[in-house]
PDB file of N, CA and C in Angstrom:
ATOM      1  N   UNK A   1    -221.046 148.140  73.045  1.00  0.00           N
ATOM      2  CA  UNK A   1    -221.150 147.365  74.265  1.00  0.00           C
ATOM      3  C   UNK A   1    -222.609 147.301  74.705  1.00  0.00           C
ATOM      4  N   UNK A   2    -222.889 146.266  74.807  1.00  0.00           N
ATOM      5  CA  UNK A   2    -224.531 145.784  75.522  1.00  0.00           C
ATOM      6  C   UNK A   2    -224.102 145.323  76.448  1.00  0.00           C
ATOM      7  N   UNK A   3    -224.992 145.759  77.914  1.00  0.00           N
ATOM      8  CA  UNK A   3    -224.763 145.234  79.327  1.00  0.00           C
ATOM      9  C   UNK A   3    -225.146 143.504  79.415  1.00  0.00           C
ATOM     10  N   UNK A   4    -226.062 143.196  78.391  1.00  0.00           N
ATOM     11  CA  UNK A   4    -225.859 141.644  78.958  1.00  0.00           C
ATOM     12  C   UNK A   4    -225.465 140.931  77.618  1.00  0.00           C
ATOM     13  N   UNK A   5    -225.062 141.566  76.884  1.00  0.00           N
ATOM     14  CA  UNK A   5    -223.616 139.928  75.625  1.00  0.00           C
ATOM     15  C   UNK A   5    -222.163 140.955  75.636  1.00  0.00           C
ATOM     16  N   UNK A   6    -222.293 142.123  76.399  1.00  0.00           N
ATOM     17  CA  UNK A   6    -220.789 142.804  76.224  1.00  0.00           C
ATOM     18  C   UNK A   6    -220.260 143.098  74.763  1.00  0.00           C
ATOM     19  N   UNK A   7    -219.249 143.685  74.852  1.00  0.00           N
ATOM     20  CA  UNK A   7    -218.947 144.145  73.237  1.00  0.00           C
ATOM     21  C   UNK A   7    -218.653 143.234  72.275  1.00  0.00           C
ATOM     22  N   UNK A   8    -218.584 143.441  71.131  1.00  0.00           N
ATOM     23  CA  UNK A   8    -218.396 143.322  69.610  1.00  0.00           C
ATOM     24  C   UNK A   8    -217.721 144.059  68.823  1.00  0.00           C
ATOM     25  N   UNK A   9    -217.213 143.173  67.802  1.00  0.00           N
ATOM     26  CA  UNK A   9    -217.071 144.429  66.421  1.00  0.00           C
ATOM     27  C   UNK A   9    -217.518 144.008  65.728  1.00  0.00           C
ATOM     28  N   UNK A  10    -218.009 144.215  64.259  1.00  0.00           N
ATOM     29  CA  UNK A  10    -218.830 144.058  63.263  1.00  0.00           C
ATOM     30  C   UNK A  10    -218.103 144.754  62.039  1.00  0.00           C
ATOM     31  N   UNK A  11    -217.542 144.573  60.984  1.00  0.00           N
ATOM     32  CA  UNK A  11    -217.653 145.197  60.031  1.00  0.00           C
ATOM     33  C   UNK A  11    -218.964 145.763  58.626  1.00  0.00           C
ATOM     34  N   UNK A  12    -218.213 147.350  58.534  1.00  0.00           N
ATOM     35  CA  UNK A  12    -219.083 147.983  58.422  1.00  0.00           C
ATOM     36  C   UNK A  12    -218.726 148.546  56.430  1.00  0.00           C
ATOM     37  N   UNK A  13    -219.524 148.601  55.613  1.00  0.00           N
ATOM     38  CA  UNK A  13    -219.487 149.043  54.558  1.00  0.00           C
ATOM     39  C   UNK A  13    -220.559 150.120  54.093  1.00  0.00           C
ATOM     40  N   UNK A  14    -219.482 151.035  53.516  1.00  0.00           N
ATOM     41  CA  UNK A  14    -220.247 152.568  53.062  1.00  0.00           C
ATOM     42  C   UNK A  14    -221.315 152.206  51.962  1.00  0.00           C
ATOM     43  N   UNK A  15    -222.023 152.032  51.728  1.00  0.00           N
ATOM     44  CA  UNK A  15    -223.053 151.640  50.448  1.00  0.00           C
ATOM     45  C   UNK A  15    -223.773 152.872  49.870  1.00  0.00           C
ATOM     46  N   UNK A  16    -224.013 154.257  50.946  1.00  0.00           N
ATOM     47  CA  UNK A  16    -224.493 155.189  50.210  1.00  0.00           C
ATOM     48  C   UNK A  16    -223.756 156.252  50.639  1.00  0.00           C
ATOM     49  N   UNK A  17    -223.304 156.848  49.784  1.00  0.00           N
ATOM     50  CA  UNK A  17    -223.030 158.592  49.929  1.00  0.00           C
ATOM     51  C   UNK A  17    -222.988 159.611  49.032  1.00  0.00           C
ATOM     52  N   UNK A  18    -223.697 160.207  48.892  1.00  0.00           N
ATOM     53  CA  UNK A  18    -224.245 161.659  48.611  1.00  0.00           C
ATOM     54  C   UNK A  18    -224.577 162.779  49.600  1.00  0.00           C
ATOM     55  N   UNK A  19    -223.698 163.137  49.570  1.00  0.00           N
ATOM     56  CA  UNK A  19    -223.359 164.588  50.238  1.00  0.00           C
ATOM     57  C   UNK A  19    -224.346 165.736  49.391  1.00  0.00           C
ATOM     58  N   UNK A  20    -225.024 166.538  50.476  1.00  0.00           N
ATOM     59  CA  UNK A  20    -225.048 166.559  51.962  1.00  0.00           C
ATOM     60  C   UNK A  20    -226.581 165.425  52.172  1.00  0.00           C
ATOM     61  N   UNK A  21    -226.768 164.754  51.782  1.00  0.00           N
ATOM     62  CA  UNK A  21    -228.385 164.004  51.568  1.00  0.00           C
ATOM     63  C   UNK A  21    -228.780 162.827  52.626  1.00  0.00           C
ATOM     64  N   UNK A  22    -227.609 162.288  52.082  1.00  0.00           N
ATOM     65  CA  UNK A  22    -227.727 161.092  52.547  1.00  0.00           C
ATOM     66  C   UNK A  22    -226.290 160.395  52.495  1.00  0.00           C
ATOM     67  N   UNK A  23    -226.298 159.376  53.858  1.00  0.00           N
ATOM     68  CA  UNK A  23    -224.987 158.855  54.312  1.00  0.00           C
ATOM     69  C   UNK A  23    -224.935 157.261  54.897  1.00  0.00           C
ATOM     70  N   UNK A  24    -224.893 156.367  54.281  1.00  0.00           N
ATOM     71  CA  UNK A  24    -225.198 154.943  54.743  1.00  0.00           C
ATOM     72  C   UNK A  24    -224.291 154.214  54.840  1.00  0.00           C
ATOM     73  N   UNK A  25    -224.241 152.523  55.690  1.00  0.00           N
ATOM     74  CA  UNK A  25    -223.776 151.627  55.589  1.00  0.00           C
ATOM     75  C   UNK A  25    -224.468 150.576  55.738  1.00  0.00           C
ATOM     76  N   UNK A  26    -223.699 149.436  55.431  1.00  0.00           N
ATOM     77  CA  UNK A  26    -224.061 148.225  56.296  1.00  0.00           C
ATOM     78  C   UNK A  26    -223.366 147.113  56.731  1.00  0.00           C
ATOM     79  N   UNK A  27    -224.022 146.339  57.900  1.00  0.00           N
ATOM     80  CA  UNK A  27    -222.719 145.848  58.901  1.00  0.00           C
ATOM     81  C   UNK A  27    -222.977 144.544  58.769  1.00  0.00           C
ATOM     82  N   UNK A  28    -221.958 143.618  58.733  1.00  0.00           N
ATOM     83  CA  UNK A  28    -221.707 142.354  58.315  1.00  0.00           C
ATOM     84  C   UNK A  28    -221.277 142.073  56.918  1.00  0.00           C
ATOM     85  N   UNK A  29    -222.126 141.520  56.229  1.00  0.00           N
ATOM     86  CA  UNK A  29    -221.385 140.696  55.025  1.00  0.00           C
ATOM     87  C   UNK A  29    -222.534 141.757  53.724  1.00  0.00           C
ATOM     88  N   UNK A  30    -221.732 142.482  53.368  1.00  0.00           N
ATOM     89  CA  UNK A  30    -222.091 143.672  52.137  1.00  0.00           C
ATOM     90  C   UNK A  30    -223.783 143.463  51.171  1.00  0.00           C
ATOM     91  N   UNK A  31    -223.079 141.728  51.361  1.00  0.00           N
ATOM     92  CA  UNK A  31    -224.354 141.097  50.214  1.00  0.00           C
ATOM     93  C   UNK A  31    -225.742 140.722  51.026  1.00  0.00           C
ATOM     94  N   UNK A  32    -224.951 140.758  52.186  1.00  0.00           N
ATOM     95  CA  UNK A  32    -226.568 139.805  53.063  1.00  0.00           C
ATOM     96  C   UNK A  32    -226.248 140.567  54.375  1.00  0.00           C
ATOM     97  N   UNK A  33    -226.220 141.798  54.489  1.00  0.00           N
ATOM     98  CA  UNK A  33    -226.007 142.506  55.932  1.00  0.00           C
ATOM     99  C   UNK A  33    -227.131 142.344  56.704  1.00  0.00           C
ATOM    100  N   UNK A  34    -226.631 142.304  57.924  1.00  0.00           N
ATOM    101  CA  UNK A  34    -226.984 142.197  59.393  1.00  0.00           C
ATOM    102  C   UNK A  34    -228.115 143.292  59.731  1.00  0.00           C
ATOM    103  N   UNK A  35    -227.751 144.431  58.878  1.00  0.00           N
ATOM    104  CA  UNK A  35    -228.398 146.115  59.412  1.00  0.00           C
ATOM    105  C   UNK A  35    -228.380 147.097  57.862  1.00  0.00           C
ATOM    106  N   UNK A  36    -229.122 148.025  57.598  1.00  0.00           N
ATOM    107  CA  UNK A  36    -228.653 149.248  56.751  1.00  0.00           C
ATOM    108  C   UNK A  36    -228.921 150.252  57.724  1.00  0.00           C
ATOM    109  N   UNK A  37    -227.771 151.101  57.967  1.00  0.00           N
ATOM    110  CA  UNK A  37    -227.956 152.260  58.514  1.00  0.00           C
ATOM    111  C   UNK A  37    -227.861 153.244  57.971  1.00  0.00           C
ATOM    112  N   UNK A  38    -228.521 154.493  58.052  1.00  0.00           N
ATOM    113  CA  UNK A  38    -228.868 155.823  57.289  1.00  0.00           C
ATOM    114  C   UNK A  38    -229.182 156.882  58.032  1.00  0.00           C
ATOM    115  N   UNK A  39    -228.075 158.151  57.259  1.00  0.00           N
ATOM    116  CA  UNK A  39    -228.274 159.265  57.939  1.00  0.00           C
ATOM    117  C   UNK A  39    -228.839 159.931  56.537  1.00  0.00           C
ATOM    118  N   UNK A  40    -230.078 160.726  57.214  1.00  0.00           N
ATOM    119  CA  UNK A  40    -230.640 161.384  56.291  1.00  0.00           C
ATOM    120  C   UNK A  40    -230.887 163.096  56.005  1.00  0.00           C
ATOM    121  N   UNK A  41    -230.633 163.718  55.602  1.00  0.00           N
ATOM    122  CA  UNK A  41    -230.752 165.283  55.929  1.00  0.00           C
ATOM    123  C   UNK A  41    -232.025 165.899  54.665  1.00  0.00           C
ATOM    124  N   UNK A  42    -232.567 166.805  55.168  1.00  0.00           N
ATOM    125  CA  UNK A  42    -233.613 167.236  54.097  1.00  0.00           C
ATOM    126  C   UNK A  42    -233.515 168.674  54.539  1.00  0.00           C
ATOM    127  N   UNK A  43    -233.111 169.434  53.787  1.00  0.00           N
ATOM    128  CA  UNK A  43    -233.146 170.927  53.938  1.00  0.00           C
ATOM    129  C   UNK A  43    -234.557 171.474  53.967  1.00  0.00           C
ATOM    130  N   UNK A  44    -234.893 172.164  54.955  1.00  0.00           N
ATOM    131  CA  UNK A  44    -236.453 172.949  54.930  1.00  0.00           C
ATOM    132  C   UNK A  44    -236.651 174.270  55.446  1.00  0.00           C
ATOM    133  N   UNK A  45    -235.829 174.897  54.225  1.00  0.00           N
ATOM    134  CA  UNK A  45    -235.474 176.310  54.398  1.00  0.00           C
ATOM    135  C   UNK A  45    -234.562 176.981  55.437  1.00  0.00           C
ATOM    136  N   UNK A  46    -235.222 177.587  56.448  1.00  0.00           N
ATOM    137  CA  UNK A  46    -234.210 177.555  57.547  1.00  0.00           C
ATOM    138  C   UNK A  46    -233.496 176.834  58.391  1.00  0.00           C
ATOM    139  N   UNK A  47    -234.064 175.356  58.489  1.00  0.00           N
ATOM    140  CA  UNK A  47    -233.993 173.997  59.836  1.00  0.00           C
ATOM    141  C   UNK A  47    -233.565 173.001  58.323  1.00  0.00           C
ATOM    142  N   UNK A  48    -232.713 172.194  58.873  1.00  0.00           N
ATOM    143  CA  UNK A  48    -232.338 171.095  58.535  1.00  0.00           C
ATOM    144  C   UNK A  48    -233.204 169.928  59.284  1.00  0.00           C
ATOM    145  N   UNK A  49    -234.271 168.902  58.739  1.00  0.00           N
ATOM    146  CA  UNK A  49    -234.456 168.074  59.190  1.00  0.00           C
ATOM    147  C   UNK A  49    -233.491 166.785  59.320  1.00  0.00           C
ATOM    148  N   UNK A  50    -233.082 166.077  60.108  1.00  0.00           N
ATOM    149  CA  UNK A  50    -231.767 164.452  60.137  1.00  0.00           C
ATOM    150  C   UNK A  50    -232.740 163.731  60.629  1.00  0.00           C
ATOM    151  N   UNK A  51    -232.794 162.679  60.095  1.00  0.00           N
ATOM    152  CA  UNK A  51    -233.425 161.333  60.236  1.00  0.00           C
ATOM    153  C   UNK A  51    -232.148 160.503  59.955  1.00  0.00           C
ATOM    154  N   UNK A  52    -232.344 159.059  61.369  1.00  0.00           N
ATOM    155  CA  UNK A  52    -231.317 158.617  61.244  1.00  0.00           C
ATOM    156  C   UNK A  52    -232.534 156.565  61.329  1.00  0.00           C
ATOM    157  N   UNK A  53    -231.842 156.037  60.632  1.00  0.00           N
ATOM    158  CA  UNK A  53    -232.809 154.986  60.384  1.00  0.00           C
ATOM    159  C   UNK A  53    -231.669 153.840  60.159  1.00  0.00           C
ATOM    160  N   UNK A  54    -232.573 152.478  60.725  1.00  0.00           N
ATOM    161  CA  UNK A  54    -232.036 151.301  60.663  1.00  0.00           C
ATOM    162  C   UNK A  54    -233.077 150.115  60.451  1.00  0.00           C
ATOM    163  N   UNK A  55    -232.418 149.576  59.283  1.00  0.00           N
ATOM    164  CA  UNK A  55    -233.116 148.748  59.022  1.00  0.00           C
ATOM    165  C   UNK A  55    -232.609 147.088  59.303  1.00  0.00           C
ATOM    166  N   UNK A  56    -233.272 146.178  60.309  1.00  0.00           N
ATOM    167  CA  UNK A  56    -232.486 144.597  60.251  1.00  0.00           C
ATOM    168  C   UNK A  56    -232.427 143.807  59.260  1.00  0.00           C
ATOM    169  N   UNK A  57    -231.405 143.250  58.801  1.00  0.00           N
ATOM    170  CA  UNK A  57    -231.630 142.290  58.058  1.00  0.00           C
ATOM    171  C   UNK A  57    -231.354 142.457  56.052  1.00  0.00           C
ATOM    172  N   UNK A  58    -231.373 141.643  55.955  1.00  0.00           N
ATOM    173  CA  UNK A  58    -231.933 139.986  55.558  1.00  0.00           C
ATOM    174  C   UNK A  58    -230.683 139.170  56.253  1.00  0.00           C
ATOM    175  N   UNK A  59    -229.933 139.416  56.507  1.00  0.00           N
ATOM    176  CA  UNK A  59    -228.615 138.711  56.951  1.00  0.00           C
ATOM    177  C   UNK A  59    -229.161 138.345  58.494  1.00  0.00           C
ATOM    178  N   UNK A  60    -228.508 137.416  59.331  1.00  0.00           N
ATOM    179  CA  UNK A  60    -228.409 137.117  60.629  1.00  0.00           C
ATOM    180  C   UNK A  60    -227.525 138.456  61.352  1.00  0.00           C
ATOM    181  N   UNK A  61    -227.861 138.299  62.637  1.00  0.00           N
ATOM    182  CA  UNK A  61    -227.266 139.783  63.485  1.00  0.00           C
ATOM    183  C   UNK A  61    -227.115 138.821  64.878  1.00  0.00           C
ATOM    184  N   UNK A  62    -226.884 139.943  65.741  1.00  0.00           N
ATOM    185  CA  UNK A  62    -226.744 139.176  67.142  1.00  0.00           C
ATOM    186  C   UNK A  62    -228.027 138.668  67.972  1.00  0.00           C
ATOM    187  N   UNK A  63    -229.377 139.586  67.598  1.00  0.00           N
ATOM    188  CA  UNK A  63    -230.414 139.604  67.435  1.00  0.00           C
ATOM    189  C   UNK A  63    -231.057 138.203  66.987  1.00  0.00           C
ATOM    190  N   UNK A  64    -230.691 137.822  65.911  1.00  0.00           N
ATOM    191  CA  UNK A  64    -231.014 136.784  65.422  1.00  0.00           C
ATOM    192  C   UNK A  64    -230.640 135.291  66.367  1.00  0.00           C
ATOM    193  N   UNK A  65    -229.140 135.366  66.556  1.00  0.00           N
ATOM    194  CA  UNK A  65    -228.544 134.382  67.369  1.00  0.00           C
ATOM    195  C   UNK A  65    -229.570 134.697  68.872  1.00  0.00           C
ATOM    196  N   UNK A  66    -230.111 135.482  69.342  1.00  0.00           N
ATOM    197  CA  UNK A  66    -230.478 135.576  71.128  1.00  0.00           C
ATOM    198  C   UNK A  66    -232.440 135.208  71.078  1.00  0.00           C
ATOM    199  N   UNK A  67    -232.477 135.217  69.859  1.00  0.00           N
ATOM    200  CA  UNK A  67    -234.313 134.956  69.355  1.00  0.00           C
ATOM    201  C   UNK A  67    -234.049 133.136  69.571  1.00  0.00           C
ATOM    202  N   UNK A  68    -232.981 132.951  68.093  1.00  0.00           N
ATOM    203  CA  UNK A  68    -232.805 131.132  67.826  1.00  0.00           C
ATOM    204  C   UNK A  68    -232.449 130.777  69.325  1.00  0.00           C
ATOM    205  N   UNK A  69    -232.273 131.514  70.045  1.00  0.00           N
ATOM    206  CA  UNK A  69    -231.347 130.606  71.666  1.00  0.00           C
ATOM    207  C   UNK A  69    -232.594 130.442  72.479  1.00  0.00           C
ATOM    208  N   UNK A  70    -233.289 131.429  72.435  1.00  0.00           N
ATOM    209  CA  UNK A  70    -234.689 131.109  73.354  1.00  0.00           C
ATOM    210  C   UNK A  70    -236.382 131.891  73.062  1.00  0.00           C
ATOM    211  N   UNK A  71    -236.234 131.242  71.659  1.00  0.00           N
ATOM    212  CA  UNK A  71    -237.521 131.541  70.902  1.00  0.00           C
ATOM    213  C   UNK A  71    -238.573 131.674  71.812  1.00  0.00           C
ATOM    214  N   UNK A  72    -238.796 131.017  73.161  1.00  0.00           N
ATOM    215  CA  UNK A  72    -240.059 131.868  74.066  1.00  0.00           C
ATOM    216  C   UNK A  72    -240.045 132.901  74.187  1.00  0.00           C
ATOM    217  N   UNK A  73    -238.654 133.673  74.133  1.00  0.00           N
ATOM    218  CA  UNK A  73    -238.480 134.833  74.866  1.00  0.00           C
ATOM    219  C   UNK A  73    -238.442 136.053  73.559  1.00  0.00           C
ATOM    220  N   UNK A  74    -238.903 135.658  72.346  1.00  0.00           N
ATOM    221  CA  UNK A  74    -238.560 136.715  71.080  1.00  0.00           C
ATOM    222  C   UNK A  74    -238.994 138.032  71.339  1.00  0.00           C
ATOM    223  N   UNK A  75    -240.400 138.032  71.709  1.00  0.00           N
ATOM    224  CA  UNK A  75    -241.042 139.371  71.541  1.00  0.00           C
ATOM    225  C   UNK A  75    -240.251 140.340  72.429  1.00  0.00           C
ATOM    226  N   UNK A  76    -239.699 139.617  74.133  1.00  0.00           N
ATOM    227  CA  UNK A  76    -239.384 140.503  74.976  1.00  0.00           C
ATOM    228  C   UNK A  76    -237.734 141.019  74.351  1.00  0.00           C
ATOM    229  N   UNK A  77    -237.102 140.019  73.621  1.00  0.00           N
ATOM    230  CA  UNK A  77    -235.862 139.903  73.393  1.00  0.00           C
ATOM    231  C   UNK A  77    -235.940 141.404  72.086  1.00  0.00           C
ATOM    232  N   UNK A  78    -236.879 141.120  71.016  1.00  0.00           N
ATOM    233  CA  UNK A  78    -237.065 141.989  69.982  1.00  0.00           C
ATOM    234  C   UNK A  78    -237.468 143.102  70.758  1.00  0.00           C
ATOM    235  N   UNK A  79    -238.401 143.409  71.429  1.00  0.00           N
ATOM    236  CA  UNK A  79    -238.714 145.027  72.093  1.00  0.00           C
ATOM    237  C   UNK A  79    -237.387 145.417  72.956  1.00  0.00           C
ATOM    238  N   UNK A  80    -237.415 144.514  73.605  1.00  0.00           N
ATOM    239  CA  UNK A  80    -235.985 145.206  74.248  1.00  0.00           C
ATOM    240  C   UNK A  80    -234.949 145.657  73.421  1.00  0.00           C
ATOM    241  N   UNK A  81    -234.524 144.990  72.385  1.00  0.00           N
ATOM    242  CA  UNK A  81    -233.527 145.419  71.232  1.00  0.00           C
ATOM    243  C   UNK A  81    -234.070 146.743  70.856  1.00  0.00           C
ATOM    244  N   UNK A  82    -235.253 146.836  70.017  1.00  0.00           N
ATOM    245  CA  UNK A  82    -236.227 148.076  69.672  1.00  0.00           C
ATOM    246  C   UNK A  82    -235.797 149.640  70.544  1.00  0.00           C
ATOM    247  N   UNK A  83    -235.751 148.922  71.808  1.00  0.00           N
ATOM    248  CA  UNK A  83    -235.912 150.168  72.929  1.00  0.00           C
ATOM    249  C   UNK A  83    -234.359 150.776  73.024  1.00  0.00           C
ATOM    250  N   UNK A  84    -233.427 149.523  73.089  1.00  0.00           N
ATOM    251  CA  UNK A  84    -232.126 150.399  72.870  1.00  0.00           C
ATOM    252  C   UNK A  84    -231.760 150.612  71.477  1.00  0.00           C
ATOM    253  N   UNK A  85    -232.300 150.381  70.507  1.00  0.00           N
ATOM    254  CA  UNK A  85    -231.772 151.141  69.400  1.00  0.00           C
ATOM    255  C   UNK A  85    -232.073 152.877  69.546  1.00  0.00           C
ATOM    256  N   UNK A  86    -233.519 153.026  69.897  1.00  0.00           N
ATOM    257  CA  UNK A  86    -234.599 153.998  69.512  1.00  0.00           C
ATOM    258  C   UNK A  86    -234.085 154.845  70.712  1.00  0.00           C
ATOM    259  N   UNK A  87    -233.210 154.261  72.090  1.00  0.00           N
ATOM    260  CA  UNK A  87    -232.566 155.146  73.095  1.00  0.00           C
ATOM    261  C   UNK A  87    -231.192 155.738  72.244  1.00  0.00           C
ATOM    262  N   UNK A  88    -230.111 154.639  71.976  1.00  0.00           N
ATOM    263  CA  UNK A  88    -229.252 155.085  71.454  1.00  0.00           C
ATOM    264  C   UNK A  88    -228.778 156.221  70.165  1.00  0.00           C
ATOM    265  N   UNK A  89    -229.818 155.642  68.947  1.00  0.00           N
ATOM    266  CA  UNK A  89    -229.886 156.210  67.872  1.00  0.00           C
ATOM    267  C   UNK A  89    -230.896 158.021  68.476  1.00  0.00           C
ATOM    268  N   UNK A  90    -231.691 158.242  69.379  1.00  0.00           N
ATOM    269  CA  UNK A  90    -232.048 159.533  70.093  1.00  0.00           C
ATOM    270  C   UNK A  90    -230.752 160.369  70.463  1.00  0.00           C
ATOM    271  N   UNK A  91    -230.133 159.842  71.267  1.00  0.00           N
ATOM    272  CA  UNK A  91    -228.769 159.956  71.735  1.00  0.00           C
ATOM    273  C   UNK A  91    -228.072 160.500  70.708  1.00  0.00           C
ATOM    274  N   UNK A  92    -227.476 160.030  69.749  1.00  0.00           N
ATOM    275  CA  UNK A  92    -226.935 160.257  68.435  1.00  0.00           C
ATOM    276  C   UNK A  92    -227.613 161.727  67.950  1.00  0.00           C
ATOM    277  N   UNK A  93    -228.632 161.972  67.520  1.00  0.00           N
ATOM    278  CA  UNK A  93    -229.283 162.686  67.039  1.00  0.00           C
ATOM    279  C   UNK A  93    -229.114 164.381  67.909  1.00  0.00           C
ATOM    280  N   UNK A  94    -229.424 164.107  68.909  1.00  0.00           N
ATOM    281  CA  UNK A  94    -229.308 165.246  69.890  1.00  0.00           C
ATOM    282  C   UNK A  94    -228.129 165.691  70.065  1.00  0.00           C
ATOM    283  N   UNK A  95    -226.654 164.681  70.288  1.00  0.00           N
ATOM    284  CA  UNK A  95    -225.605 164.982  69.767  1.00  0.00           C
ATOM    285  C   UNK A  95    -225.017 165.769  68.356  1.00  0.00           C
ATOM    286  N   UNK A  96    -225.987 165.524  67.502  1.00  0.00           N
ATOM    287  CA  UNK A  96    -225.758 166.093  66.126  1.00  0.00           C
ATOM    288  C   UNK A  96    -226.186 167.393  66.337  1.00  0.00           C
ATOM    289  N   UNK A  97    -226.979 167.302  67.125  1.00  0.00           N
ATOM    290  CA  UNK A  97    -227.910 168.544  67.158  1.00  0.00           C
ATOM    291  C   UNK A  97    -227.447 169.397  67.460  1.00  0.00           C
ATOM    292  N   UNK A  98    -226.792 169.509  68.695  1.00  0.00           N
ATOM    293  CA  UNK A  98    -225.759 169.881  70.098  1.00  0.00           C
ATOM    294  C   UNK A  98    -224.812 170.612  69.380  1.00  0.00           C
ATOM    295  N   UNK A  99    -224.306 169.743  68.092  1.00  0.00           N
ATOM    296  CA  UNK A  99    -222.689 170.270  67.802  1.00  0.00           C
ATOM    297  C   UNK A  99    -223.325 170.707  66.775  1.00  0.00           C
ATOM    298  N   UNK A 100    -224.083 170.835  65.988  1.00  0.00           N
ATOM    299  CA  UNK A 100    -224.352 171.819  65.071  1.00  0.00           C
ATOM    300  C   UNK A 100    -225.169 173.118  65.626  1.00  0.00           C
ATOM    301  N   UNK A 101    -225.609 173.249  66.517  1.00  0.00           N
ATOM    302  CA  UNK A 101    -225.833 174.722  67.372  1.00  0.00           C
ATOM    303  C   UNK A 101    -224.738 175.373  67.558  1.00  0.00           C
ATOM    304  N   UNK A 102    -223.860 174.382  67.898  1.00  0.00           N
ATOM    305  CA  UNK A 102    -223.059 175.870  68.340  1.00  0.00           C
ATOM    306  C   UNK A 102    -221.904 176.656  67.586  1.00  0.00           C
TER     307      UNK A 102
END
Protein backbone atom coordinates (compact mmCIF):
# COMPACT_ATOMS: atom_id res chain seq x y z
CA UNK A 1 0.00 0.00 0.00
CA UNK A 2 1.31 3.56 -1.06
CA UNK A 3 -0.57 6.53 0.50
CA UNK A 4 -1.09 8.23 -2.82
CA UNK A 5 -1.94 5.12 -5.77
CA UNK A 6 -3.16 2.74 -2.69
CA UNK A 7 -2.57 -0.96 -2.96
CA UNK A 8 -1.61 -3.53 -5.53
CA UNK A 9 -0.62 -6.96 -6.16
CA UNK A 10 2.09 -7.91 -8.40
CA UNK A 11 3.22 -11.29 -9.04
CA UNK A 12 6.28 -12.48 -7.77
CA UNK A 13 8.90 -15.28 -9.03
CA UNK A 14 11.70 -17.08 -7.00
CA UNK A 15 14.71 -16.79 -9.53
CA UNK A 16 17.44 -17.30 -6.89
CA UNK A 17 17.91 -19.62 -4.02
CA UNK A 18 20.78 -20.85 -2.33
CA UNK A 19 20.58 -21.31 1.09
CA UNK A 20 21.89 -19.75 3.45
CA UNK A 21 23.54 -17.02 0.69
CA UNK A 22 21.32 -15.73 -1.12
CA UNK A 23 17.42 -15.45 -1.69
CA UNK A 24 15.70 -13.63 -4.74
CA UNK A 25 12.79 -12.77 -6.86
CA UNK A 26 11.22 -10.90 -9.35
CA UNK A 27 7.92 -9.11 -9.75
CA UNK A 28 5.94 -8.92 -12.85
CA UNK A 29 6.56 -10.81 -15.96
CA UNK A 30 9.76 -13.42 -15.13
CA UNK A 31 11.31 -12.41 -18.60
CA UNK A 32 11.09 -8.59 -18.42
CA UNK A 33 10.44 -7.91 -14.55
CA UNK A 34 9.40 -4.79 -13.06
CA UNK A 35 12.15 -5.27 -9.97
CA UNK A 36 14.96 -8.06 -8.83
CA UNK A 37 14.86 -8.34 -5.28
CA UNK A 38 17.67 -9.87 -3.09
CA UNK A 39 18.37 -11.01 0.20
CA UNK A 40 21.88 -11.41 0.77
CA UNK A 41 23.81 -12.97 3.81
CA UNK A 42 27.71 -13.12 4.08
CA UNK A 43 29.01 -14.83 7.13
CA UNK A 44 31.93 -12.77 8.93
CA UNK A 45 32.87 -14.94 11.56
CA UNK A 46 30.93 -14.00 14.46
CA UNK A 47 28.14 -11.30 12.76
CA UNK A 48 26.26 -12.22 9.85
CA UNK A 49 26.28 -9.36 7.42
CA UNK A 50 22.21 -9.12 5.26
CA UNK A 51 22.11 -6.91 2.51
CA UNK A 52 18.85 -6.58 1.06
CA UNK A 53 18.85 -4.95 -2.62
CA UNK A 54 16.55 -3.95 -5.44
CA UNK A 55 17.07 -3.50 -8.59
CA UNK A 56 14.23 -1.58 -11.30
CA UNK A 57 13.64 -2.82 -14.29
CA UNK A 58 14.08 -3.55 -17.60
CA UNK A 59 10.33 -4.23 -17.49
CA UNK A 60 7.73 -1.25 -16.80
CA UNK A 61 6.62 -0.93 -12.90
CA UNK A 62 4.21 1.48 -11.37
CA UNK A 63 7.06 3.85 -11.32
CA UNK A 64 7.28 3.83 -14.83
CA UNK A 65 3.43 4.47 -15.46
CA UNK A 66 3.62 7.86 -12.68
CA UNK A 67 7.14 9.27 -14.64
CA UNK A 68 5.09 8.61 -18.46
CA UNK A 69 1.90 10.54 -16.64
CA UNK A 70 3.87 13.63 -15.73
CA UNK A 71 7.40 13.57 -17.05
CA UNK A 72 7.97 17.24 -15.40
CA UNK A 73 7.64 15.75 -12.30
CA UNK A 74 10.32 12.52 -12.78
CA UNK A 75 13.14 13.46 -10.64
CA UNK A 76 10.70 14.40 -7.63
CA UNK A 77 8.51 11.29 -8.54
CA UNK A 78 11.96 8.96 -8.80
CA UNK A 79 13.51 10.38 -5.34
CA UNK A 80 10.46 10.09 -3.68
CA UNK A 81 10.11 6.38 -4.82
CA UNK A 82 14.06 6.07 -3.79
CA UNK A 83 13.15 7.38 -0.25
CA UNK A 84 10.38 4.88 0.39
CA UNK A 85 12.09 1.99 -0.82
CA UNK A 86 15.42 2.84 1.26
CA UNK A 87 12.64 3.63 4.40
CA UNK A 88 10.86 0.43 3.89
CA UNK A 89 13.54 -2.04 2.81
CA UNK A 90 15.55 -0.32 6.50
CA UNK A 91 12.43 -1.40 8.15
CA UNK A 92 12.74 -4.94 6.86
CA UNK A 93 16.24 -5.29 7.83
CA UNK A 94 15.99 -4.20 11.49
CA UNK A 95 13.10 -6.52 11.67
CA UNK A 96 15.44 -9.34 10.62
CA UNK A 97 17.64 -8.14 12.94
CA UNK A 98 15.15 -7.93 15.91
CA UNK A 99 14.07 -11.59 15.38
CA UNK A 100 17.31 -12.98 14.99
CA UNK A 101 18.58 -11.48 18.46
CA UNK A 102 16.48 -12.96 20.29
Amino acid sequence: THPQIGSWEVPCTVDVYDPPKHFGWRTGDPNNPSARWRFELENRGNTTRLRFRMILGPGPSGLTVAVDQRPDKATKIISGRVADLAANMTKVIEGVKNQAQQ
